[in-house]
C-alpha atoms as a PDB file:
ATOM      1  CA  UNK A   1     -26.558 113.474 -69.427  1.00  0.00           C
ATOM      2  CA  UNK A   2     -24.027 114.364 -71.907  1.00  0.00           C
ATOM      3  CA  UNK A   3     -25.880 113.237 -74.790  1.00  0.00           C
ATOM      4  CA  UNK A   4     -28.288 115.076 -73.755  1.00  0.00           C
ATOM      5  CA  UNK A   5     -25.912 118.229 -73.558  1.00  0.00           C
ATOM      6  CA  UNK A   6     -24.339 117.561 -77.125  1.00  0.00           C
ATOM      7  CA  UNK A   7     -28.291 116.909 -78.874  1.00  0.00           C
ATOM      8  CA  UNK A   8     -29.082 121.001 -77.632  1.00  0.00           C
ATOM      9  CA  UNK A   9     -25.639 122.157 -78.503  1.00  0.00           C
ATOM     10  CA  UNK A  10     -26.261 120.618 -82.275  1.00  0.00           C
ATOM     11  CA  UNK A  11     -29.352 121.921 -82.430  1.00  0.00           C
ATOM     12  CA  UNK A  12     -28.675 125.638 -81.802  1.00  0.00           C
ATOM     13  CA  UNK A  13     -25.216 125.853 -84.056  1.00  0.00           C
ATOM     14  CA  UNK A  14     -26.464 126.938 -87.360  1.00  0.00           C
ATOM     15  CA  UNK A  15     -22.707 128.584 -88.158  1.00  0.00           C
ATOM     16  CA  UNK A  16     -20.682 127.762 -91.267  1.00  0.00           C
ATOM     17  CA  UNK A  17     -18.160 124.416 -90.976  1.00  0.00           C
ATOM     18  CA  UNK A  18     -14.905 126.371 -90.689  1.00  0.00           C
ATOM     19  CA  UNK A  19     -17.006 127.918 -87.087  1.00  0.00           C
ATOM     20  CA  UNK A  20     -18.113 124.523 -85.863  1.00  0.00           C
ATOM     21  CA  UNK A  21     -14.211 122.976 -84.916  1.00  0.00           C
ATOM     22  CA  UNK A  22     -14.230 125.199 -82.203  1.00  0.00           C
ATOM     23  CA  UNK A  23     -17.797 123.981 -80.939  1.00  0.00           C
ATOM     24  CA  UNK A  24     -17.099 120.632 -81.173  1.00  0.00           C
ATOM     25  CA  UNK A  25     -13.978 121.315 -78.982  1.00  0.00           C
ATOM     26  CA  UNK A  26     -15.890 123.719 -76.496  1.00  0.00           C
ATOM     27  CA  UNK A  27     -18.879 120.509 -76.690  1.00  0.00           C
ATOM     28  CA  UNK A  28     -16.154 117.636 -76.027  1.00  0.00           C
ATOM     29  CA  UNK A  29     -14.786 119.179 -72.822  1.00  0.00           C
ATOM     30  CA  UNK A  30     -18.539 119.663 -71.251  1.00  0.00           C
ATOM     31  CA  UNK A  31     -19.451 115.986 -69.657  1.00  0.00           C
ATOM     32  CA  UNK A  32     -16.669 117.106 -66.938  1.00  0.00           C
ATOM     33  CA  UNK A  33     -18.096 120.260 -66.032  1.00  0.00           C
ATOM     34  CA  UNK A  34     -20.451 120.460 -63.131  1.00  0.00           C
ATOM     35  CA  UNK A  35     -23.808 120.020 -64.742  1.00  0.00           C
ATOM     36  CA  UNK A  36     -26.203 122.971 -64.627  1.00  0.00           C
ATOM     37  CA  UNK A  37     -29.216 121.193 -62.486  1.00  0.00           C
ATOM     38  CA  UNK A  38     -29.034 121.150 -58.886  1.00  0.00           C
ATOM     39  CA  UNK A  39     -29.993 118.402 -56.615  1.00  0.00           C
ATOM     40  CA  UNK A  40     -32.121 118.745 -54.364  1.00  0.00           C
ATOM     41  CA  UNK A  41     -31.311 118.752 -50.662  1.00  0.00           C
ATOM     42  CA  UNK A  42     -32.493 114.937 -50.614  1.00  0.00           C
ATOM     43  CA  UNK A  43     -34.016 112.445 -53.540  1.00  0.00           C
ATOM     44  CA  UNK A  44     -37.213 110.809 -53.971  1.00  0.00           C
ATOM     45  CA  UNK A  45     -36.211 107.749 -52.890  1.00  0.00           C
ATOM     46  CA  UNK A  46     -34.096 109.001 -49.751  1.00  0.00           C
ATOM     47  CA  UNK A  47     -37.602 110.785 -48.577  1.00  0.00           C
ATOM     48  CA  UNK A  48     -38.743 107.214 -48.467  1.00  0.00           C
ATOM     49  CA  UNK A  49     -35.770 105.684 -46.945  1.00  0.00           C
ATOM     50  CA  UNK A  50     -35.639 108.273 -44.194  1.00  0.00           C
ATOM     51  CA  UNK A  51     -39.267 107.379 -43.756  1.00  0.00           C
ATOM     52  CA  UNK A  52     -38.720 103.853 -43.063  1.00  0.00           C
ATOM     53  CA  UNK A  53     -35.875 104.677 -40.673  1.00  0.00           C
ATOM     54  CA  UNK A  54     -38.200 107.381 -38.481  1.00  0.00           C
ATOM     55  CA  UNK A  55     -40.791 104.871 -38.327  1.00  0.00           C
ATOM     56  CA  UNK A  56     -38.851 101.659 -37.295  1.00  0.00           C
ATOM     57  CA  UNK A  57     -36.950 103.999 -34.750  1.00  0.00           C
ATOM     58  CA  UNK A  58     -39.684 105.505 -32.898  1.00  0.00           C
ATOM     59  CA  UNK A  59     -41.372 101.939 -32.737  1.00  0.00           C
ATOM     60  CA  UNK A  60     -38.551 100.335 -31.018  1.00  0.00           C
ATOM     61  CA  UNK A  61     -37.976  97.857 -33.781  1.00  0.00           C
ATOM     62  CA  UNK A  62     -34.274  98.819 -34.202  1.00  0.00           C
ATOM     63  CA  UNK A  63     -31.610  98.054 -31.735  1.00  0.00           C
ATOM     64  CA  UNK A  64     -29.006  99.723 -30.086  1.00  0.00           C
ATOM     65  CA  UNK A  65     -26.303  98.190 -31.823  1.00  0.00           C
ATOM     66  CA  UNK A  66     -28.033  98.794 -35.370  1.00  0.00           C
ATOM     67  CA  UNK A  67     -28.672 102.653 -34.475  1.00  0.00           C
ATOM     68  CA  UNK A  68     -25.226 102.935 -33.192  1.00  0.00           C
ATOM     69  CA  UNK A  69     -23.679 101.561 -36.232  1.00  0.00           C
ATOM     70  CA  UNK A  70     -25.119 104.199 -38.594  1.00  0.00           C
ATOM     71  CA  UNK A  71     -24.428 106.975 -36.579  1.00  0.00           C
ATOM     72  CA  UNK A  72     -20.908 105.754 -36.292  1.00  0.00           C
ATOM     73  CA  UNK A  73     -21.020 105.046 -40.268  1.00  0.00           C
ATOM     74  CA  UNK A  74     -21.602 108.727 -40.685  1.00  0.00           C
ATOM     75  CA  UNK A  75     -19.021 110.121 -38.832  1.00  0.00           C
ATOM     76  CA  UNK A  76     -16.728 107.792 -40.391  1.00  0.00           C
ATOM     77  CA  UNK A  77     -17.507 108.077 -44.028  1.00  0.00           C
ATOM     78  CA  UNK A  78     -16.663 111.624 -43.613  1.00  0.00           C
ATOM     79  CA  UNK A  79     -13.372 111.174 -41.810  1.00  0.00           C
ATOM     80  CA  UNK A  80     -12.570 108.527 -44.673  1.00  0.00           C
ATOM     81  CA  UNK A  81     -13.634 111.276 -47.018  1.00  0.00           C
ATOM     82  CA  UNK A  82     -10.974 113.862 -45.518  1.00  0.00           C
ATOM     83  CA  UNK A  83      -8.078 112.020 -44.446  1.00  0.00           C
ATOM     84  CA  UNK A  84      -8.005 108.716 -46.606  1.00  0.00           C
ATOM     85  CA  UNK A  85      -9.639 109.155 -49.824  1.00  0.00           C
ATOM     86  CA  UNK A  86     -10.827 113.060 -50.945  1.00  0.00           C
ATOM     87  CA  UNK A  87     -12.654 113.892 -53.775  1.00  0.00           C
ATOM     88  CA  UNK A  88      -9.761 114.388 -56.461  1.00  0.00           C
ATOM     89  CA  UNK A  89     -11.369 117.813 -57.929  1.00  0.00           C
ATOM     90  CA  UNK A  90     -15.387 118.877 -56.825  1.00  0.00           C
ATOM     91  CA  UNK A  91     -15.404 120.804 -59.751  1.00  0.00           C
ATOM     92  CA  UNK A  92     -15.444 117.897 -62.398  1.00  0.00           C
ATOM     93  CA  UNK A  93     -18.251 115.226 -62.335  1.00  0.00           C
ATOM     94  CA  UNK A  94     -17.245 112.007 -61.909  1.00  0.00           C
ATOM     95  CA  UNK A  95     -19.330 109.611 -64.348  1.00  0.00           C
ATOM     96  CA  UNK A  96     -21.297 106.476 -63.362  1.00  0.00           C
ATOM     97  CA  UNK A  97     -18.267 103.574 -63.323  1.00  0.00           C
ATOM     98  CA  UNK A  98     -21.031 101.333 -65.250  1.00  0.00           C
ATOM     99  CA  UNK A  99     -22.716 104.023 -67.114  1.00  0.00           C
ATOM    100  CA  UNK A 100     -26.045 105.999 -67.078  1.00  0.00           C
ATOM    101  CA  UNK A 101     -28.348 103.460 -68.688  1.00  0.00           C
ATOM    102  CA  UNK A 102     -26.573 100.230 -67.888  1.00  0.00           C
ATOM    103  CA  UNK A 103     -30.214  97.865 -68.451  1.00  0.00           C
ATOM    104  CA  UNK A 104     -28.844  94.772 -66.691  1.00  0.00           C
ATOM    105  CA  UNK A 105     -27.728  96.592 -63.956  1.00  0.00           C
ATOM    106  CA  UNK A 106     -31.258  98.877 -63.386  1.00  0.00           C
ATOM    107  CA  UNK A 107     -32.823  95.407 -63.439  1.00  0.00           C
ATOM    108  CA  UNK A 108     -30.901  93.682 -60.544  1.00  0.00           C
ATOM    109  CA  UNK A 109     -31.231  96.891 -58.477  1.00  0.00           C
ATOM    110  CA  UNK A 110     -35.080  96.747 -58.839  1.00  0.00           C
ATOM    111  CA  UNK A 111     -34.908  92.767 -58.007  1.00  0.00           C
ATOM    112  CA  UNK A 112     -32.825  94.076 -54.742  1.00  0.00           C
ATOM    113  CA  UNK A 113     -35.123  96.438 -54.093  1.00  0.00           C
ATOM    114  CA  UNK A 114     -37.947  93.982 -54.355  1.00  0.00           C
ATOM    115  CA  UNK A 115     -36.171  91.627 -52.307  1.00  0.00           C
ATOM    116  CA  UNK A 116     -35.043  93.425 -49.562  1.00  0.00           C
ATOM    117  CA  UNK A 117     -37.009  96.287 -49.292  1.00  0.00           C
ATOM    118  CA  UNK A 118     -40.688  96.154 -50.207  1.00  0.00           C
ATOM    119  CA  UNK A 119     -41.369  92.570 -49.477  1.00  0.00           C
ATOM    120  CA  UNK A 120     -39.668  92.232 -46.095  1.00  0.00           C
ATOM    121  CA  UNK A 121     -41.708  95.946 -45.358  1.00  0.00           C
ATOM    122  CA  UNK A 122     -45.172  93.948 -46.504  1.00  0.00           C
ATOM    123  CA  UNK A 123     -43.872  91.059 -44.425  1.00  0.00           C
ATOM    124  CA  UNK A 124     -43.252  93.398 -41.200  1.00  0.00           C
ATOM    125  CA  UNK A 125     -47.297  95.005 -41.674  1.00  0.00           C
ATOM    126  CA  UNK A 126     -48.792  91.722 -42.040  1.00  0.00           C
ATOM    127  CA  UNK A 127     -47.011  90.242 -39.145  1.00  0.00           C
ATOM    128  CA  UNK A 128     -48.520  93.478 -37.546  1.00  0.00           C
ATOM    129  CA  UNK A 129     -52.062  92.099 -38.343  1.00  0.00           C
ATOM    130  CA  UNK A 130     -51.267  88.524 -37.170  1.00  0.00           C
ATOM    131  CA  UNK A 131     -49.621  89.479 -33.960  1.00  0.00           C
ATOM    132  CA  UNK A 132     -45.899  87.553 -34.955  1.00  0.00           C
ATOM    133  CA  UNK A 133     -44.227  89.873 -32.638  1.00  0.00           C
ATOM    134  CA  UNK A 134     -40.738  87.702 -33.117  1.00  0.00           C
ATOM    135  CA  UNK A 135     -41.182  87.924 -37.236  1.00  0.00           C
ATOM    136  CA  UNK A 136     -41.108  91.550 -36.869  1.00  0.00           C
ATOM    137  CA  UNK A 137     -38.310  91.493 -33.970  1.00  0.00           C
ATOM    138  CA  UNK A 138     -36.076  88.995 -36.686  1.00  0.00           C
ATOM    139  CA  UNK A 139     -36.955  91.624 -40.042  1.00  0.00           C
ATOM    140  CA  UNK A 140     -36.757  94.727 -38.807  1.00  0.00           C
ATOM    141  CA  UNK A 141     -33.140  95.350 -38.409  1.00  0.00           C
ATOM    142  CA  UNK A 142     -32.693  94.565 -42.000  1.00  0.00           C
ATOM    143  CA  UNK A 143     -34.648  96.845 -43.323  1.00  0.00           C
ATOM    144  CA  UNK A 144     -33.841  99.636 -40.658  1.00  0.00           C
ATOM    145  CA  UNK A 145     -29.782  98.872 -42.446  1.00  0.00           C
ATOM    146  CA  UNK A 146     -30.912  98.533 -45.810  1.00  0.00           C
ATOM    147  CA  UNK A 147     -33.107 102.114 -45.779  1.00  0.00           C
ATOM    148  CA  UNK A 148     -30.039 103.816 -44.039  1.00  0.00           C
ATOM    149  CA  UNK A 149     -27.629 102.261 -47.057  1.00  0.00           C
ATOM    150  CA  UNK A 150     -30.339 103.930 -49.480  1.00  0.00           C
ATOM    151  CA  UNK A 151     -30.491 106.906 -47.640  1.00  0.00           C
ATOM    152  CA  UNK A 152     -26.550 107.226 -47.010  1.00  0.00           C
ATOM    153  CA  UNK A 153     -25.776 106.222 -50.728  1.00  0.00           C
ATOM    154  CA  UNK A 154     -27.628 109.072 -51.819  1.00  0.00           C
ATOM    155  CA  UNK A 155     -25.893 111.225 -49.938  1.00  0.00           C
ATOM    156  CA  UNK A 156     -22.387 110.413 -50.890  1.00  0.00           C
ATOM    157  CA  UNK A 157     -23.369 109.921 -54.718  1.00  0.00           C
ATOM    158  CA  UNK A 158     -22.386 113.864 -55.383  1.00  0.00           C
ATOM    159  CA  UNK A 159     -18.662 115.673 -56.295  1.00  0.00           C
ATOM    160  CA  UNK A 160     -18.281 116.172 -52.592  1.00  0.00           C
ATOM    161  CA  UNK A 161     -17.056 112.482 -52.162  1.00  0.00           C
ATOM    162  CA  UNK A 162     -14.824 110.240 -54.352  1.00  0.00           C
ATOM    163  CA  UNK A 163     -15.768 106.845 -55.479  1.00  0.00           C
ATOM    164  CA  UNK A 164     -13.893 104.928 -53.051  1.00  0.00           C
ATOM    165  CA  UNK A 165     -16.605 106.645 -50.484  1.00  0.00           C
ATOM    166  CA  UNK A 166     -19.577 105.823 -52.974  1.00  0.00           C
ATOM    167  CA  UNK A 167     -17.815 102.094 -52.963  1.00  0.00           C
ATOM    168  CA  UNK A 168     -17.490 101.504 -48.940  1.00  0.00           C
ATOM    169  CA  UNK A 169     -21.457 102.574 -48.355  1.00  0.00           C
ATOM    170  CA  UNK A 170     -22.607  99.510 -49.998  1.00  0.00           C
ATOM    171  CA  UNK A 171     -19.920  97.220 -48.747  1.00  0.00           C
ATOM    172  CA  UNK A 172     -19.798  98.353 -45.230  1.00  0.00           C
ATOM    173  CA  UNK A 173     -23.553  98.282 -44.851  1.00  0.00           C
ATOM    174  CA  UNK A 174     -23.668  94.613 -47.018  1.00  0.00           C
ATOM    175  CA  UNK A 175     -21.434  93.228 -44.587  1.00  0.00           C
ATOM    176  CA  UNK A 176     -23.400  94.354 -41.566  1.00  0.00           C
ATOM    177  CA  UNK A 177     -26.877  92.986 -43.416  1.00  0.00           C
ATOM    178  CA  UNK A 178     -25.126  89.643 -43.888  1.00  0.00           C
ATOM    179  CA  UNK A 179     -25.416  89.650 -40.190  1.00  0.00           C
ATOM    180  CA  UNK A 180     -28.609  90.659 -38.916  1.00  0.00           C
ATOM    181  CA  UNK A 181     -30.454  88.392 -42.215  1.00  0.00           C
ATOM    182  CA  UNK A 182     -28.328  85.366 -40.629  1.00  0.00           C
ATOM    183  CA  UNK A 183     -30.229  85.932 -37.193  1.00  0.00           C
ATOM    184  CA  UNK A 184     -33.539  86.586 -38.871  1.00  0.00           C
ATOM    185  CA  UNK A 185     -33.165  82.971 -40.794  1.00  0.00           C
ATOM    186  CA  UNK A 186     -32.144  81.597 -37.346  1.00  0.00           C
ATOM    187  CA  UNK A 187     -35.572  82.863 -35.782  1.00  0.00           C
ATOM    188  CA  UNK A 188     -37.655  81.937 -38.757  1.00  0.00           C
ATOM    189  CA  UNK A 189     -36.243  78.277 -38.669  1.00  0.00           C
ATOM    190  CA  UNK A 190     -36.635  78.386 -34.500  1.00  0.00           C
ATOM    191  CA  UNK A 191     -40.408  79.348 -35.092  1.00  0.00           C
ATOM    192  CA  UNK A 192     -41.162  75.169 -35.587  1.00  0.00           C
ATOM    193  CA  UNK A 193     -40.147  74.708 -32.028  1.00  0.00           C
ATOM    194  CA  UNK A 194     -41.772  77.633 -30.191  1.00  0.00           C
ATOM    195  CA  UNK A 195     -45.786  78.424 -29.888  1.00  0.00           C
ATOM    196  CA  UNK A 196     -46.263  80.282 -33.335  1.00  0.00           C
ATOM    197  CA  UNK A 197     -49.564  82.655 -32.942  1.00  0.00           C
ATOM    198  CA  UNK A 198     -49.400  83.181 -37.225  1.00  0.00           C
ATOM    199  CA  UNK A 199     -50.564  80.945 -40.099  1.00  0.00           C
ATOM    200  CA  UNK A 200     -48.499  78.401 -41.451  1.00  0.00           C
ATOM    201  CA  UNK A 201     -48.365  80.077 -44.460  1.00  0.00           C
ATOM    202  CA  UNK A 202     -46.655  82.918 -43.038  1.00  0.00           C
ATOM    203  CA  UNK A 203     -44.282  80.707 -41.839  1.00  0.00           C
ATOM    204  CA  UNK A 204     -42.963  79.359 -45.353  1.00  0.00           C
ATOM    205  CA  UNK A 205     -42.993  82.567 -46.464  1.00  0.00           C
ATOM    206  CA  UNK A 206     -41.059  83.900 -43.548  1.00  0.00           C
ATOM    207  CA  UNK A 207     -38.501  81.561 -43.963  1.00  0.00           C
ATOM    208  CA  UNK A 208     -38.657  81.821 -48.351  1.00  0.00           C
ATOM    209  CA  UNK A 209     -37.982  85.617 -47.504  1.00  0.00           C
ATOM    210  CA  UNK A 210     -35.366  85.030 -45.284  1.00  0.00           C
ATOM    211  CA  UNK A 211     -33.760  82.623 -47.389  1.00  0.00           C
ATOM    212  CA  UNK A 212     -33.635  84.191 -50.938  1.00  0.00           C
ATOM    213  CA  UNK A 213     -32.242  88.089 -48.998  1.00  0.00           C
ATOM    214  CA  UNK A 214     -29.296  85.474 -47.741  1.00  0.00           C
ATOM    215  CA  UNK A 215     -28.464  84.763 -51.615  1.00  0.00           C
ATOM    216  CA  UNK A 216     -28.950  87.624 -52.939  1.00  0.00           C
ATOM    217  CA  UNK A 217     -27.135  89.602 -50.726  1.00  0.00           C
ATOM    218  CA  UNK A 218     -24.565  87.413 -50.095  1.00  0.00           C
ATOM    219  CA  UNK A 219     -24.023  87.166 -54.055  1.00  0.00           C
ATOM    220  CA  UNK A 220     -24.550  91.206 -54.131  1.00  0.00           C
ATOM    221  CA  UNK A 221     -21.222  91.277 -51.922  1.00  0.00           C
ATOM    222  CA  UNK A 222     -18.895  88.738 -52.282  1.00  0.00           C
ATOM    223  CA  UNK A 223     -19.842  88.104 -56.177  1.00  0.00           C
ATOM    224  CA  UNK A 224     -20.706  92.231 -57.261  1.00  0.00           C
ATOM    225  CA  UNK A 225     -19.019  94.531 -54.748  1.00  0.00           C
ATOM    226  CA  UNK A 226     -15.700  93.101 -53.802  1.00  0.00           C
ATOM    227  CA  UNK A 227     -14.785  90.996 -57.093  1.00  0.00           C
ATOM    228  CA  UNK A 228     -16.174  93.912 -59.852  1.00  0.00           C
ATOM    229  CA  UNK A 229     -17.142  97.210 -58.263  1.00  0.00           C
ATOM    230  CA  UNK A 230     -14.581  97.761 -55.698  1.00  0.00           C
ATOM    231  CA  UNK A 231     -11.307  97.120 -58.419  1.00  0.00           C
ATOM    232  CA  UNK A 232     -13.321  99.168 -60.830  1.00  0.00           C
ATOM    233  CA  UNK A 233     -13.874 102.429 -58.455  1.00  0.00           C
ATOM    234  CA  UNK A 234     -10.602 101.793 -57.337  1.00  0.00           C
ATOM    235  CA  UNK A 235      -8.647 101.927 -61.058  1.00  0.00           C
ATOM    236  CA  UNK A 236     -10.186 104.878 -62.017  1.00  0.00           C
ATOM    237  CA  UNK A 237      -9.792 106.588 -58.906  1.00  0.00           C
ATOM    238  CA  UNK A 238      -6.367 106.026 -58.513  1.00  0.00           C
ATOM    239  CA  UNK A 239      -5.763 106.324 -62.514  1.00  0.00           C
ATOM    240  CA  UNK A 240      -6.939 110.082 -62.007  1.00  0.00           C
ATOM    241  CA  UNK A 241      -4.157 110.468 -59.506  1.00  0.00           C
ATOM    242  CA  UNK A 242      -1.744 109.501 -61.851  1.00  0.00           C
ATOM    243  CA  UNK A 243      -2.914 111.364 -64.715  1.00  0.00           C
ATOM    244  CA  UNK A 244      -2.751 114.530 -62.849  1.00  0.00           C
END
């Protein structure tokens, strides 16, 4: 965004070199300003997210435990958010911690995405077609979490909330995932001993699905959040404080 801020400030200074010193100082204080363009009220891919939620809700595909632990999630994000760790100044934009266009990292979110969103989703309307009531039962809850991390992430990714806030979305809802994939490997893997009214093929796949949102989101947590991303939000967070 800032390049994109200092390309249109080049372009319109046509002054003399003794006038552009203070336009370079004027240009060099802008990436903490509170860029011009408004959100929207909610994203693109929140739309979708919320979607996914309404629809597993109202089909009674989500539990009571999984509903309960988002609504709870909410209310204590924003307690976390006023008593523990504030925003340090709402005013001042605070900056990607891996940068705008980081390549590798656009790539493994779309592989996360592709794991653990749109192929479990396919997985849940085909089981729909083939009547595997318990591969739905096992997949839902996943996806119900994984939408509300989308949905919640885009909420707190704004000046109103600090990046220890933007850090604990992804962990806290990881954590709970971890749980809910473990049972839906369990009832994959318990499918060979019960009356199975699907196709065998759904069953490998089933249990490939399973399987490979373990890894990855097992890996996502224990070898992305807590070892890189939390230390990293964390330094500069607390590095601000000291500055000021």
């Amino acid at each position: 965004m800032s390049g994109g801020v200092g390309r249109t400030c080049i372009d319109e200074i046509q002054h003399p070199k003794e006038e552009e010193e203070p336009e370079i100082q004027l240009n060099s204080s802008l990436p903490t300003q509170i860029p011009k363009t408004h959100r929207g009220l909610l994203s693109f891919r929140q739309l979708n997210a919320l979607a996914v939620i309404i629809v597993l809700s109202a089909s009674g595909m989500v539990s009571l435990q999984d509903f309960s632990f988002v609504i709870l999630s909410v209310f204590y994000i924003f307690f976390l958010s006023k008593v523990s760790f504030p925003p340090q100044n709402p005013s001042i934009e605070n900056p990607p911690i891996f940068g705008e266009k980081n390549r590798i990292l656009g790539i493994y979110v779309s592989i996360g995405a592709l794991i653990g969103l749109l192929l479990p989703i396919a997985y849940i309307f085909h089981g729909i077609i083939e009547g595997d009531k318990e591969g739905i039962k096992a997949a839902a809850p996943h996806v119900f979490l994984l939408s509300s991390q989308v949905f919640m992430e885009g909420l707190t990714f704004s000046n109103r909330f600090s990046l220890p806030i933007r850090v604990f979305v992804p962990v806290c809802y990881n954590a709970m995932r971890v749980l809910t994939i473990m049972d839906w490997l369990k009832a994959e893997i318990g499918k060979a001993d019960e009356v199975f009214s699907g196709s065998e093929r759904r069953l490998y796949v089933g249990r490939a699905l399973a399987l490979a949102n373990m890894v990855f989101w097992c890996f996502n947590l224990f070898g992305f959040l807590l070892p890189v991303y939390l230390p990293r939000a964390f330094k500069r967070y607390y590095g601000y404080k000291v500055k000021d």
